[in-house]
N, C-alpha and C. Protein backbone atom coordinates (compact mmCIF):
# COMPACT_ATOMS: atom_id res chain seq x y z
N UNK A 1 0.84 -1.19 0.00
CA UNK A 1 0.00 0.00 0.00
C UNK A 1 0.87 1.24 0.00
N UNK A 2 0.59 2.15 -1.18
CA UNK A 2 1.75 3.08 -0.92
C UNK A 2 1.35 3.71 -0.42
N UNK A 3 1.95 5.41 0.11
CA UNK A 3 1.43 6.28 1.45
C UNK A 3 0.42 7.03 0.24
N UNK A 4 -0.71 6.92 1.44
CA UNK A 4 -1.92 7.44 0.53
C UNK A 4 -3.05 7.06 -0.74
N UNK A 5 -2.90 5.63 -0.80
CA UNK A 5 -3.45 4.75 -1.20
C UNK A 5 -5.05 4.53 -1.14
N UNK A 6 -5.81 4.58 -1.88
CA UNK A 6 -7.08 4.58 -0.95
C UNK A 6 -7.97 3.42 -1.80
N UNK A 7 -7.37 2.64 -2.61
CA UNK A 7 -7.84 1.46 -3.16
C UNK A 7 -6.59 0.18 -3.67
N UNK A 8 -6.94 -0.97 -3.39
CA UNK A 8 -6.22 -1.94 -4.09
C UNK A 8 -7.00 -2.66 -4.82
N UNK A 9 -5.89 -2.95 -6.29
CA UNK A 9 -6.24 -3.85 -6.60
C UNK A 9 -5.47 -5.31 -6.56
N UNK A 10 -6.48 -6.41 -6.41
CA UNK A 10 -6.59 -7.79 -6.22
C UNK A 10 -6.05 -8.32 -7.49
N UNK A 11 -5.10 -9.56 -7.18
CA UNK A 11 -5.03 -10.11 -8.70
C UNK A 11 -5.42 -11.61 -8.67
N UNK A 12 -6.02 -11.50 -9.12
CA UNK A 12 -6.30 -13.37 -9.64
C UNK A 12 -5.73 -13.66 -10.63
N UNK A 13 -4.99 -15.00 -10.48
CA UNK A 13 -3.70 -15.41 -11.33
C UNK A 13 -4.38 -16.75 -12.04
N UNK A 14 -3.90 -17.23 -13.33
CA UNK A 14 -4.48 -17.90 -14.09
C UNK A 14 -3.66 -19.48 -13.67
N UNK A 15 -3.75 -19.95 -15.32
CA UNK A 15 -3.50 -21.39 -15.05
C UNK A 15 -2.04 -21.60 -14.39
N UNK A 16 -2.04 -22.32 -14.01
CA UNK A 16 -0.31 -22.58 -13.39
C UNK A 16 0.43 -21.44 -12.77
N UNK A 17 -0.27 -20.62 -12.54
CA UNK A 17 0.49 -19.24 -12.15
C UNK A 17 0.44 -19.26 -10.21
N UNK A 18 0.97 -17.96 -9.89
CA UNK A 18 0.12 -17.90 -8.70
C UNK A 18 1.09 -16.10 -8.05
N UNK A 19 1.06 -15.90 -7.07
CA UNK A 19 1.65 -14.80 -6.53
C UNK A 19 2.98 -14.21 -6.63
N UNK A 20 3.58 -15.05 -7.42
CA UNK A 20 5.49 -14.84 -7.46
C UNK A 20 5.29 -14.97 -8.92
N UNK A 21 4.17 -14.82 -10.25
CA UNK A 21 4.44 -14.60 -11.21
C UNK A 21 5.48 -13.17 -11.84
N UNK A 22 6.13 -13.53 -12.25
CA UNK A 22 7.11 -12.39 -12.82
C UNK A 22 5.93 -11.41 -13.72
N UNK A 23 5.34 -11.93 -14.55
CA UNK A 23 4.50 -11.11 -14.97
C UNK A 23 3.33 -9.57 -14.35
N UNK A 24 2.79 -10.61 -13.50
CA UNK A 24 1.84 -9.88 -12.51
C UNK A 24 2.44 -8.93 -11.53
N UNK A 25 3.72 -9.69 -11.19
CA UNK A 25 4.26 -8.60 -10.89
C UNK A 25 4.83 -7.47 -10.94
N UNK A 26 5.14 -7.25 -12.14
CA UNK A 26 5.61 -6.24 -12.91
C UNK A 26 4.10 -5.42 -13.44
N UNK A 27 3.25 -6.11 -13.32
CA UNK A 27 1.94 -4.91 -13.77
C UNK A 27 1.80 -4.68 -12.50
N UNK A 28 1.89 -5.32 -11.06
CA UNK A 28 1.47 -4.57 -10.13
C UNK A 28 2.41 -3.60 -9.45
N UNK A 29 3.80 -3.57 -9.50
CA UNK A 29 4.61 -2.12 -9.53
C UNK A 29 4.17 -1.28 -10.28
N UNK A 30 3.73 -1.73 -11.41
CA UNK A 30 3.17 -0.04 -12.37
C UNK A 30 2.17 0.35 -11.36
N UNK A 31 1.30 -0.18 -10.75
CA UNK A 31 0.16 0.14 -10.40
C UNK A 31 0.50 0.85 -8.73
N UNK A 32 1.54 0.32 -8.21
CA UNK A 32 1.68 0.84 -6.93
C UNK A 32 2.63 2.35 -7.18
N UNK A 33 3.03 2.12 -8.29
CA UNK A 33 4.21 3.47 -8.70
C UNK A 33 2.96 4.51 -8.59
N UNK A 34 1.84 4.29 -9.30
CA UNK A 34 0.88 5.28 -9.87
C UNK A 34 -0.11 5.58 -8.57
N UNK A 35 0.37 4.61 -7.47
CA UNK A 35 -0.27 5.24 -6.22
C UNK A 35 -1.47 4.13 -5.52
N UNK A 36 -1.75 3.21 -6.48
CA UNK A 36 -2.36 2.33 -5.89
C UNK A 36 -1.80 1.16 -4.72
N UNK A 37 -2.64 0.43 -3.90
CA UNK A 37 -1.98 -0.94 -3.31
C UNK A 37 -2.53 -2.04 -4.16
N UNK A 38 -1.79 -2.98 -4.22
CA UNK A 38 -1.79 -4.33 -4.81
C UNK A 38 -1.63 -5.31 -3.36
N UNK A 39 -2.67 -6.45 -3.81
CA UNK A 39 -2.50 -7.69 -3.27
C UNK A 39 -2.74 -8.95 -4.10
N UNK A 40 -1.14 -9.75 -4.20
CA UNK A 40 -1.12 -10.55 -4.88
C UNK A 40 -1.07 -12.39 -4.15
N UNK A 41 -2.11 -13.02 -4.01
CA UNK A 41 -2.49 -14.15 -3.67
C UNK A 41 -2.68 -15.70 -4.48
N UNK A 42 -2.45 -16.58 -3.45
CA UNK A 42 -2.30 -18.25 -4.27
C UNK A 42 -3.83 -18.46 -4.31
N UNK A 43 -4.59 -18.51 -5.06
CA UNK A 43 -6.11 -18.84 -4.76
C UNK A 43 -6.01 -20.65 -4.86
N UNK A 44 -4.56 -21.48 -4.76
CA UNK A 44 -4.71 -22.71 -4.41
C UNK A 44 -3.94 -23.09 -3.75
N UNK A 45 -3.86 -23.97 -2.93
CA UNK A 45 -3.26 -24.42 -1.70
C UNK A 45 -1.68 -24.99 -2.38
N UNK A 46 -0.79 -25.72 -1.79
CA UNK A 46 0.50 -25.74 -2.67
C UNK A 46 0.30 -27.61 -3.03
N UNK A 47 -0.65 -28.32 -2.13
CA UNK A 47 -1.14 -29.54 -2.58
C UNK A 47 -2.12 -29.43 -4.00
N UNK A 48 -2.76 -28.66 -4.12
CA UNK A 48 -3.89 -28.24 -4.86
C UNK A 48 -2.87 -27.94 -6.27
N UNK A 49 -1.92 -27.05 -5.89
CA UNK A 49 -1.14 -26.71 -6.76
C UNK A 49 -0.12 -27.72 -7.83
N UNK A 50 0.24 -28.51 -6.57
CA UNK A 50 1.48 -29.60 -7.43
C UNK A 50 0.71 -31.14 -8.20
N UNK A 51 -0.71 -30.74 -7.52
CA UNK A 51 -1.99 -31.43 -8.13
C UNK A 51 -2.36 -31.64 -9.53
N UNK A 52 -2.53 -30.08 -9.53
CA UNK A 52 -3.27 -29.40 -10.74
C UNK A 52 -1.78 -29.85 -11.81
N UNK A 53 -0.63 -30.18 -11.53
CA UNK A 53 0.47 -29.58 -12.43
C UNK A 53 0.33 -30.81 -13.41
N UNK A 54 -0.10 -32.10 -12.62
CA UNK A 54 -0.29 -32.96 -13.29
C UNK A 54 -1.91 -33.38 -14.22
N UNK A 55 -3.03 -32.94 -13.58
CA UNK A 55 -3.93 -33.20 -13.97
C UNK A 55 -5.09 -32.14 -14.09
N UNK A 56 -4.43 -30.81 -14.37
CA UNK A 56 -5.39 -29.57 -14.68
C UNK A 56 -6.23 -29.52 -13.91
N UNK A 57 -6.99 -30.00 -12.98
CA UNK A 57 -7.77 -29.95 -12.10
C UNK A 57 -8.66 -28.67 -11.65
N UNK A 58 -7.90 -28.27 -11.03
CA UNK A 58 -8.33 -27.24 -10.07
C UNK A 58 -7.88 -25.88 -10.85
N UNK A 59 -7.20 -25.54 -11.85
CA UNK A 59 -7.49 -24.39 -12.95
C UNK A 59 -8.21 -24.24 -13.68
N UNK A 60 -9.16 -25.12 -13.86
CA UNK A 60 -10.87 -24.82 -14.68
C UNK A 60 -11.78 -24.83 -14.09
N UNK A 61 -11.58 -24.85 -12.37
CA UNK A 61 -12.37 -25.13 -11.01
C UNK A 61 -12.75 -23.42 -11.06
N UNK A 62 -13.43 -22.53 -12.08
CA UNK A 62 -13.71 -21.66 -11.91
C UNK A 62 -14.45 -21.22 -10.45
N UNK A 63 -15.88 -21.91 -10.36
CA UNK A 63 -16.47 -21.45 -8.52
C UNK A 63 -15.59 -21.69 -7.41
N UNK A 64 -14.52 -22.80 -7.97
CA UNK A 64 -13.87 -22.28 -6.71
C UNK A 64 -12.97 -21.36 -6.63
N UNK A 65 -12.67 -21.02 -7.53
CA UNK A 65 -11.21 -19.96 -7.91
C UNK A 65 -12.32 -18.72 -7.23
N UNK A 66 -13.20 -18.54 -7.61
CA UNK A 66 -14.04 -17.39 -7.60
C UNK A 66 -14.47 -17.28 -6.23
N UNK A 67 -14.87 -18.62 -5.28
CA UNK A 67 -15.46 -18.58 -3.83
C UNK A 67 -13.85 -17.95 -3.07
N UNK A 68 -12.81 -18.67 -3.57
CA UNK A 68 -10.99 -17.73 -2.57
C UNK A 68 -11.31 -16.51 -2.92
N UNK A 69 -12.02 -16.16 -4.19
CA UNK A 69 -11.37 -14.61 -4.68
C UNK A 69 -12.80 -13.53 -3.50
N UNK A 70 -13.41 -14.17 -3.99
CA UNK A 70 -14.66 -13.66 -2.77
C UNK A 70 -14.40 -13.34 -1.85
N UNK A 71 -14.08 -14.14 -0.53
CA UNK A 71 -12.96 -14.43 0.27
C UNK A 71 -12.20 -13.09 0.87
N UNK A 72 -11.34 -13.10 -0.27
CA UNK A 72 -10.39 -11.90 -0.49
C UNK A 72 -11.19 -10.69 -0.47
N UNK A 73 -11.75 -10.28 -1.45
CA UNK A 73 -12.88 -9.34 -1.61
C UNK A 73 -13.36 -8.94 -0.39
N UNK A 74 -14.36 -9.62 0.58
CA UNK A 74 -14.73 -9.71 1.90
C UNK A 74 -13.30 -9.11 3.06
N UNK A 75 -12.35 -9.55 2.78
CA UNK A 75 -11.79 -9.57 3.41
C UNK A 75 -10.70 -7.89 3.40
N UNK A 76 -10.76 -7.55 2.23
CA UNK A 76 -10.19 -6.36 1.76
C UNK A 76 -11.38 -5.38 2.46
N UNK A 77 -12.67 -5.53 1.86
CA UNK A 77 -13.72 -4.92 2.62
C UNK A 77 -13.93 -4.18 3.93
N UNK A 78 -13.82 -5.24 4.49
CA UNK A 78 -13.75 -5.41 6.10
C UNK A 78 -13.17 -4.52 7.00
N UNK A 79 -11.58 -4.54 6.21
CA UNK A 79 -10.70 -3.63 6.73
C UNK A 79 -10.33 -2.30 6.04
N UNK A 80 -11.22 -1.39 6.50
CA UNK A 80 -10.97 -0.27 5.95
C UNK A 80 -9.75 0.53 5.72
N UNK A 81 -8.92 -0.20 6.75
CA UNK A 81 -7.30 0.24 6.72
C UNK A 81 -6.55 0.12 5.24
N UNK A 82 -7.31 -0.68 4.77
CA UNK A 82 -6.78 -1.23 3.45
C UNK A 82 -6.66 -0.85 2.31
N UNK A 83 -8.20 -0.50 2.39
CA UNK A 83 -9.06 -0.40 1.23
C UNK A 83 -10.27 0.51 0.90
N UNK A 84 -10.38 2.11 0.23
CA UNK A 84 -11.55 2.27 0.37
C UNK A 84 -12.49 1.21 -0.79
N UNK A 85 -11.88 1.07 -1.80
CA UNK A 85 -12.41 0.52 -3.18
C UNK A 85 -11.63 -0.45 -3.58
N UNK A 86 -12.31 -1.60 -4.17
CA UNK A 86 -11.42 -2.76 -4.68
C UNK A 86 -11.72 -2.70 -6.03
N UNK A 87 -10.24 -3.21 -7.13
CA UNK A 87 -10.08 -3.25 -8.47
C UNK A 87 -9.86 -4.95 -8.58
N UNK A 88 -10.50 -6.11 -9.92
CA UNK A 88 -9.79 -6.93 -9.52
C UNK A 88 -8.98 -6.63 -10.97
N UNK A 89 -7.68 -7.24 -11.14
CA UNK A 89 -6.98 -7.68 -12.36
C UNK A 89 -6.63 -8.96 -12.45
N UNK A 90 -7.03 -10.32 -13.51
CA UNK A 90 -7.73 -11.70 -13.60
C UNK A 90 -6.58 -11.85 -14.55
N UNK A 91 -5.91 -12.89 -14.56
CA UNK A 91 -4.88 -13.24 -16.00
C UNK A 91 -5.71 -15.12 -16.16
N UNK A 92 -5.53 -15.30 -17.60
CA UNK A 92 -6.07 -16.54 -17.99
C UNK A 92 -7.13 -17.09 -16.84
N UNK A 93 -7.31 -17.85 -16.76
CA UNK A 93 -8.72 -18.40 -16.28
C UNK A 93 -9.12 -17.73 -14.82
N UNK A 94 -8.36 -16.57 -14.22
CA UNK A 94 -7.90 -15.94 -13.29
C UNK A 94 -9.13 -14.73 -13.75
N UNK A 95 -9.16 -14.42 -15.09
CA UNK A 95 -10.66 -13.45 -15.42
C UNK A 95 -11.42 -13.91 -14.90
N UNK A 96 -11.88 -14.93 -15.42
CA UNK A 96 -13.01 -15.61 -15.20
C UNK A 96 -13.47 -15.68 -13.72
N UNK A 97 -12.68 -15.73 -13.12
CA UNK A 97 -13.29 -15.94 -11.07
C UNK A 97 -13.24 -14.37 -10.84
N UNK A 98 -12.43 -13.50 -11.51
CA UNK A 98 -12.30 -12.08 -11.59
C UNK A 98 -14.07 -11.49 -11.63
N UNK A 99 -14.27 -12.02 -12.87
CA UNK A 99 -15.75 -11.90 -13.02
C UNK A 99 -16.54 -12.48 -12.51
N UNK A 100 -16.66 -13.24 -12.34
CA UNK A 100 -17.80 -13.97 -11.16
C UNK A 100 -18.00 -13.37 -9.73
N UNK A 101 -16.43 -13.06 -9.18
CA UNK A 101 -16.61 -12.40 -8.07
C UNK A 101 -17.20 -11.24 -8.23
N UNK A 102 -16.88 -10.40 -9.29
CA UNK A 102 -17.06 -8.78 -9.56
C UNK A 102 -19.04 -9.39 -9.73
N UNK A 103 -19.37 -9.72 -10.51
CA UNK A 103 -20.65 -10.02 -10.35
C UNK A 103 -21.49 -10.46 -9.07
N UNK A 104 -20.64 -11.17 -8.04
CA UNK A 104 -21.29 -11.42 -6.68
C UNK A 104 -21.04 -10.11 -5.80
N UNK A 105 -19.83 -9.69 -5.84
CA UNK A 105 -20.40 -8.45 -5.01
C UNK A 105 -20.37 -7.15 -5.57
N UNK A 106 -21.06 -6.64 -6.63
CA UNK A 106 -20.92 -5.35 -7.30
C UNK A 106 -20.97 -4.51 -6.59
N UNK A 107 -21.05 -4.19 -5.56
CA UNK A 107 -20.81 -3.14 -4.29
C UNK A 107 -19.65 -3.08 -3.81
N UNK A 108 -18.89 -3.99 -3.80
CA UNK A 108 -17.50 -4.14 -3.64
C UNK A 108 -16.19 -3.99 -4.26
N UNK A 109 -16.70 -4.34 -5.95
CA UNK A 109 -15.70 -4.59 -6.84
C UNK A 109 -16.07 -3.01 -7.87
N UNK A 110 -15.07 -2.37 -8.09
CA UNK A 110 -15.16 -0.90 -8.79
C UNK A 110 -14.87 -1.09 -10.02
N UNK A 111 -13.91 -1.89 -10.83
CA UNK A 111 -13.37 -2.34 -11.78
C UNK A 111 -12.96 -3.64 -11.93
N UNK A 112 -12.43 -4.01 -13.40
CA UNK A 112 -12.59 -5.14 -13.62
C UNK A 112 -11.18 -5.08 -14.81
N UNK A 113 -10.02 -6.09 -14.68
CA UNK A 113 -9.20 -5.84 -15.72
C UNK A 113 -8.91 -7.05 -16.28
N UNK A 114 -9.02 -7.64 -17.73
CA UNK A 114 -8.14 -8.87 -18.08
C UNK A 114 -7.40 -8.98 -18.99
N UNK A 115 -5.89 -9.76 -18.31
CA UNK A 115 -4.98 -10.03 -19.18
C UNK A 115 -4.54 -11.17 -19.59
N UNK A 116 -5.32 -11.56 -21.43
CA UNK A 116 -4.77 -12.51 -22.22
C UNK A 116 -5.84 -13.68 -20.94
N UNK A 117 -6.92 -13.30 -20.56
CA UNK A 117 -7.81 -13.99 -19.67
C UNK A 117 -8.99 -15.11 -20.38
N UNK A 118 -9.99 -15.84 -19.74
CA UNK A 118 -10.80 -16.62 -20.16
C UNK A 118 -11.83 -16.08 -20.22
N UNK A 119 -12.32 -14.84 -20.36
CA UNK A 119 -13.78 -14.40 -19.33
C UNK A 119 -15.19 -15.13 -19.86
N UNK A 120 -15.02 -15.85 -21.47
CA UNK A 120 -15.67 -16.98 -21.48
C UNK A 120 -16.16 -18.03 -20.46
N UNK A 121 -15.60 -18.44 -19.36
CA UNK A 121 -15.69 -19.39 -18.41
C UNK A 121 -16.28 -18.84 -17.41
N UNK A 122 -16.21 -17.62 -17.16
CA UNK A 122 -17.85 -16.92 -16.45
C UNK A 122 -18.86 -17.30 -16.57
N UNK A 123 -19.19 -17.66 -17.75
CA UNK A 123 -20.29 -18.54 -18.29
C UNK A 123 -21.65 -17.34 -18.20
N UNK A 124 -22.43 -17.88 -16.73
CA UNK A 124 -23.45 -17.10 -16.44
C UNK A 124 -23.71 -15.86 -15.61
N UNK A 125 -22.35 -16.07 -15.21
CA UNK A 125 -22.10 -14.85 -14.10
C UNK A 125 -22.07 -13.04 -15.14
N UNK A 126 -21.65 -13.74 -16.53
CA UNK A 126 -21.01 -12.55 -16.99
C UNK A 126 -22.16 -11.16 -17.51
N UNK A 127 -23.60 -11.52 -17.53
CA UNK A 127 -24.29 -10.42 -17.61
C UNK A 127 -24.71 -10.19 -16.23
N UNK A 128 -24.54 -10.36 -15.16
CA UNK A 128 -24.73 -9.68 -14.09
C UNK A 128 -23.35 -8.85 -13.71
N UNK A 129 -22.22 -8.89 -14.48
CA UNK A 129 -21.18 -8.21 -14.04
C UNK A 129 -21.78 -6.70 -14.69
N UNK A 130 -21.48 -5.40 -13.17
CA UNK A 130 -21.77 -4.41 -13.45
C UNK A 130 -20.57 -3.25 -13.27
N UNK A 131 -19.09 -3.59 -12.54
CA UNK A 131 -18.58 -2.83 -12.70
C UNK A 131 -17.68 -2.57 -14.20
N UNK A 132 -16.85 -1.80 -14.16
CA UNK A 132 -16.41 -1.61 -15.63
C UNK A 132 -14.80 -2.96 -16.30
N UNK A 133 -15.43 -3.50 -16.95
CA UNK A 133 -14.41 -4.36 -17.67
C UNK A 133 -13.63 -4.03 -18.43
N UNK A 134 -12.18 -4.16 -18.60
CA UNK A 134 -11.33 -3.77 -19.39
C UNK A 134 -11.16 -5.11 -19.53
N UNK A 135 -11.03 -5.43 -21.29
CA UNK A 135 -10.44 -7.22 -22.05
C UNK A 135 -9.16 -7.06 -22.42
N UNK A 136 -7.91 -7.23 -22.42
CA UNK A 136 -6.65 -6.80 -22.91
C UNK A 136 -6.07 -8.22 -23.42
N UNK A 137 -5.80 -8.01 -24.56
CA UNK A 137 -5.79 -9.68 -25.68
C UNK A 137 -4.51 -9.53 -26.36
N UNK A 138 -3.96 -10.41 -26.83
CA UNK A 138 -2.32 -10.44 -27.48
C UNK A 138 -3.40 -10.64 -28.89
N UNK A 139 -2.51 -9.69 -30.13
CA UNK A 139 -2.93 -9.75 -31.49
C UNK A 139 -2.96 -11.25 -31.70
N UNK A 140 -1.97 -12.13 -31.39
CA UNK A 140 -1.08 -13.15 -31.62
C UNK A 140 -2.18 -14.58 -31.16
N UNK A 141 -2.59 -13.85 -30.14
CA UNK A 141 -3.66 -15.11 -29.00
C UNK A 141 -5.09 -15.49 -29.92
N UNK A 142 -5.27 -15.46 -30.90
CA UNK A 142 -6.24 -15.59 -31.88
C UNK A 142 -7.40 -16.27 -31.67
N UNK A 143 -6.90 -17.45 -30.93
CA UNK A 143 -8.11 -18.20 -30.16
C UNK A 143 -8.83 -17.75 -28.84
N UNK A 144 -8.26 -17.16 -27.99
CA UNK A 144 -8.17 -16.39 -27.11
C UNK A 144 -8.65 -15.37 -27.15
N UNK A 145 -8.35 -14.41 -28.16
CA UNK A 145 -8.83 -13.05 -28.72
C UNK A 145 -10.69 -13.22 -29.35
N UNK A 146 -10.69 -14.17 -29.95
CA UNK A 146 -12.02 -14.78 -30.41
C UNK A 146 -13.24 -14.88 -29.04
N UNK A 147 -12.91 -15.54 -28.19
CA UNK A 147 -13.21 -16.01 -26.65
C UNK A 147 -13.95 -14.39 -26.42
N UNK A 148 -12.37 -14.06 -26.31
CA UNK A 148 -12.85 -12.11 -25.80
C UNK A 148 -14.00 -11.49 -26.45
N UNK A 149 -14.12 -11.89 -27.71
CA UNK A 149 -15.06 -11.04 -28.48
C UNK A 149 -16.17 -11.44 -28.38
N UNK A 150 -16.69 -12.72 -28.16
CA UNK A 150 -17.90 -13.22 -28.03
C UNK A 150 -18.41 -12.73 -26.28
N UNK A 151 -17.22 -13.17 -25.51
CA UNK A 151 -17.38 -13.24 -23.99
C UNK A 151 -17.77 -11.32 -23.88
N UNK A 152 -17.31 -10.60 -24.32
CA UNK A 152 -17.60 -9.27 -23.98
C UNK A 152 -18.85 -8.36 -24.92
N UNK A 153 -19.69 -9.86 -25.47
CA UNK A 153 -20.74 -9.33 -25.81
C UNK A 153 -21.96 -9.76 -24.89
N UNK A 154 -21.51 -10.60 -24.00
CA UNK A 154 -22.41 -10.93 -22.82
C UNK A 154 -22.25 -10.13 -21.34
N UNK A 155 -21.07 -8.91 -21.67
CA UNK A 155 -21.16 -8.76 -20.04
C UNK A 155 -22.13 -7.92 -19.84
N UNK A 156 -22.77 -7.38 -18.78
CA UNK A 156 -23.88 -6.71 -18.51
C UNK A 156 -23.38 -5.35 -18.17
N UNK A 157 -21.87 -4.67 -18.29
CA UNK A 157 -21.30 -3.71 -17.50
C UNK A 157 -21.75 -2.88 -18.67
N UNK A 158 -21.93 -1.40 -18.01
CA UNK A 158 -22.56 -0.75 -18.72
C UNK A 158 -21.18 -0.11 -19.83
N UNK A 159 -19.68 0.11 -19.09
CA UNK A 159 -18.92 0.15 -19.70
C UNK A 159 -17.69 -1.17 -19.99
N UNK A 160 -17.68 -1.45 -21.54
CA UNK A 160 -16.96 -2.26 -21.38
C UNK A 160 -16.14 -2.38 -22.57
N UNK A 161 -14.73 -2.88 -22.73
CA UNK A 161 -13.92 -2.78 -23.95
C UNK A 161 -13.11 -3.82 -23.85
N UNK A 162 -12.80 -4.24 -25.06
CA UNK A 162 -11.63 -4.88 -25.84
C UNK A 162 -10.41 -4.64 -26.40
N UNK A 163 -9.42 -4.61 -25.73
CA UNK A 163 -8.07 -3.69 -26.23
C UNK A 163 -7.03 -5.21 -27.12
N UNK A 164 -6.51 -4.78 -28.46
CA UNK A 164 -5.86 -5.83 -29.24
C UNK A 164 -4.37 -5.48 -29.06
N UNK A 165 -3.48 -6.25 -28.53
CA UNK A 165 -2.25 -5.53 -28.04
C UNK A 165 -1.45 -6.15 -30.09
N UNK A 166 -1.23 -5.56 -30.92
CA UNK A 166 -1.00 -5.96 -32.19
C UNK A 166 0.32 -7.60 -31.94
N UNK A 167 0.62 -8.16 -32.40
CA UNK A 167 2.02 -8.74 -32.44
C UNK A 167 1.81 -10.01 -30.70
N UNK A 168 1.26 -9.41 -30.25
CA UNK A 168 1.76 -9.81 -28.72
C UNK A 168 0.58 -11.52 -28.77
N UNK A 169 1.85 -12.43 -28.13
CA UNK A 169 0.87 -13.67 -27.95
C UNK A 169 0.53 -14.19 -26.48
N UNK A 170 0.02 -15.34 -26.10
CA UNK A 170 -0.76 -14.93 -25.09
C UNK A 170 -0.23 -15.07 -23.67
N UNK A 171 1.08 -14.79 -23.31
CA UNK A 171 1.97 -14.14 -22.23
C UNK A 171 2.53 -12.97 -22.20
N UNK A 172 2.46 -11.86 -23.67
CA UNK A 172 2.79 -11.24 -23.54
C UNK A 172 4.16 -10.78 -23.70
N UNK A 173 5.07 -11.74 -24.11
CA UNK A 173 6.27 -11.40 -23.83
C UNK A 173 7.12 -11.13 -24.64
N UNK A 174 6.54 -10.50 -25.78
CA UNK A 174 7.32 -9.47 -26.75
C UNK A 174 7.53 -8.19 -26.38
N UNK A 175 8.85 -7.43 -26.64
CA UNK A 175 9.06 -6.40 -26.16
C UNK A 175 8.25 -5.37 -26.24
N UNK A 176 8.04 -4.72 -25.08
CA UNK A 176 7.40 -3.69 -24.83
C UNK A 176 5.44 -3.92 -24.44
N UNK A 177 5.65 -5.19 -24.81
CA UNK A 177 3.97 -5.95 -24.78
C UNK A 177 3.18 -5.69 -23.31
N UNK A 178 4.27 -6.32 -22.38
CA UNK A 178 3.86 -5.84 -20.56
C UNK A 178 3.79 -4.93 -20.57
N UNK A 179 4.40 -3.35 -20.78
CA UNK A 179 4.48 -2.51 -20.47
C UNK A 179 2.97 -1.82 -21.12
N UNK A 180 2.71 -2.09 -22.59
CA UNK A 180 1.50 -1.79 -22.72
C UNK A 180 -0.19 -1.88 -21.40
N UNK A 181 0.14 -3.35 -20.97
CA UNK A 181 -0.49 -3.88 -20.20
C UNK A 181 -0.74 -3.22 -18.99
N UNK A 182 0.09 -2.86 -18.40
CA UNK A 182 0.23 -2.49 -17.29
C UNK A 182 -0.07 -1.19 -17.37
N UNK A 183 0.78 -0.06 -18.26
CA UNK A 183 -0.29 1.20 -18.60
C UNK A 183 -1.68 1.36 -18.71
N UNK A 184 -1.98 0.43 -19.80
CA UNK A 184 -3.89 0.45 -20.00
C UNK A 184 -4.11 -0.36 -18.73
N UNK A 185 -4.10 -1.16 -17.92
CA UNK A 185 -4.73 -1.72 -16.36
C UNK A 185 -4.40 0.08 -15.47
N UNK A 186 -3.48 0.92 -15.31
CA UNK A 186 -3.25 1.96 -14.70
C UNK A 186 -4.28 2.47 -15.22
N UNK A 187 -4.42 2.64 -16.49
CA UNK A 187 -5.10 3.88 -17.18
C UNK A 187 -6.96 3.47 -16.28
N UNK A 188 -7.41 2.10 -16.67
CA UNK A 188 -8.23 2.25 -16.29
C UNK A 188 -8.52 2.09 -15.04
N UNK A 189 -7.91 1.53 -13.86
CA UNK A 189 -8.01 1.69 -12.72
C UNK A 189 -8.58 3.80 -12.14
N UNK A 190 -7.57 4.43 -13.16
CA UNK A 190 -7.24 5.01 -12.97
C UNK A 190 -8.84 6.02 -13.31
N UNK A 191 -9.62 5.59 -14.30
CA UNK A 191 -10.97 6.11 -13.94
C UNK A 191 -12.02 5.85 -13.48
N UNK A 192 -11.60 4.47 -13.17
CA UNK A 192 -12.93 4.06 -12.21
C UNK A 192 -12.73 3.54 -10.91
N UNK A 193 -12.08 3.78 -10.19
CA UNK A 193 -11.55 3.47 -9.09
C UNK A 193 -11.99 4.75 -8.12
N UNK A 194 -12.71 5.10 -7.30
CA UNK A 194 -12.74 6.57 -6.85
C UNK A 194 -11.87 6.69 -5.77
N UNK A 195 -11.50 8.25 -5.80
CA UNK A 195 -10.03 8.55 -5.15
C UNK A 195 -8.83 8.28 -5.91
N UNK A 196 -8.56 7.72 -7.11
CA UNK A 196 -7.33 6.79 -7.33
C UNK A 196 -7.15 7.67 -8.90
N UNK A 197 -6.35 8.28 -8.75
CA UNK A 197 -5.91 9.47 -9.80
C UNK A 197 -4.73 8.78 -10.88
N UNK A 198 -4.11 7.47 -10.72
CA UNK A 198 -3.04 7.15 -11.46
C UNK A 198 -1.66 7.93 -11.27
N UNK A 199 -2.23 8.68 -10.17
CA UNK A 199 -0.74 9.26 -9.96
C UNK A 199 -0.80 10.45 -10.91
N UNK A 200 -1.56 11.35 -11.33
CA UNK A 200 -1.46 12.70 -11.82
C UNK A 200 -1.43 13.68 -10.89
């Protein structure tokens, strides 16, 4: 939480990932540079984890990915020390519980960000999602990018977009590709988040 912080955002991490992703972490320094707090969490246990490595399991276990992220949510809530407003940012199937949660407590959740995410696997949750969705897709992720376009014609948020990062596939890790990422997640935190200026 940096000094003067008055919202974090939450990250839900996708398949095989979890809190020590190099990725996520590098979008969540942009985000704490610009004045926000970040909290980055395992939404699976490390049994659950060395589980899944073999038999995918528990990374398409969307309700439950979504009941930890809840959880969290509640728990950010609670403590006002923390948090006036929560953002979530969802990577690969990590949207998807992103959205489900943002749809269970729309009083809670201010924004909504995904990167190179599933938000397809929301399934039914995704027209009750009402805060604002940002989709952020690698040109490259084609199958993925497809997902996005159908999935963000079902969300119910009154604002919502699809950003095509050109070249970039679906980690991102062509030069300069994160850095896009992490700007547009700032940018929009940065208007729907109240109190939370991006650091201007």
């Amino acid at each position: 939480m940096p000094e003067g912080a008055t919202g974090v955002v939450l990250f839900a991490h996708g398949s095989g990932s979890g809190r020590r992703s190099p990725r996520n972490r590098q979008v969540a320094s942009r985000l704490n540079e610009a004045g926000l707090g970040t909290l980055l969490v395992d939404l699976l246990t490390p049994s659950e984890e060395e589980s899944d490595r073999v038999s995918s399991r528990f990374r398409f276990d969307i309700a439950l990915l979504a009941r930890r992220l809840i959880a969290a949510v509640d728990w950010l809530r609670g403590a006002p020390e923390h948090a006036d407003t929560v953002g979530l940012f969802g990577a690969s199937t990590g949207a998807a519980a992103a959205l489900v949660a943002a749809a269970a407590r729309p009083n809670d959740v201010f924004a909504v960000v995904s990167r190179g995410g599933r938000p397809d696997l929301a399934g039914t949750a995704l027209p009750s999602v009402r805060a604002p969705v940002l989709l952020i897709v690698g040109g490259a992720d084609e199958f993925v990018l497809e997902l996005n376009r159908r999935a963000l014609e079902s969300i119910g948020a009154a604002e919502k977009r699809l950003v095509v990062i050109p070249g970039a596939t679906h980690l991102f890790e062509e030069p300069g590709a994160l850095e896009q990422v992490a700007t547009l997640a700032a940018d929009w935190f940065s208007q729907h988040l109240p109190g939370f200026d991006g650091g201007r």
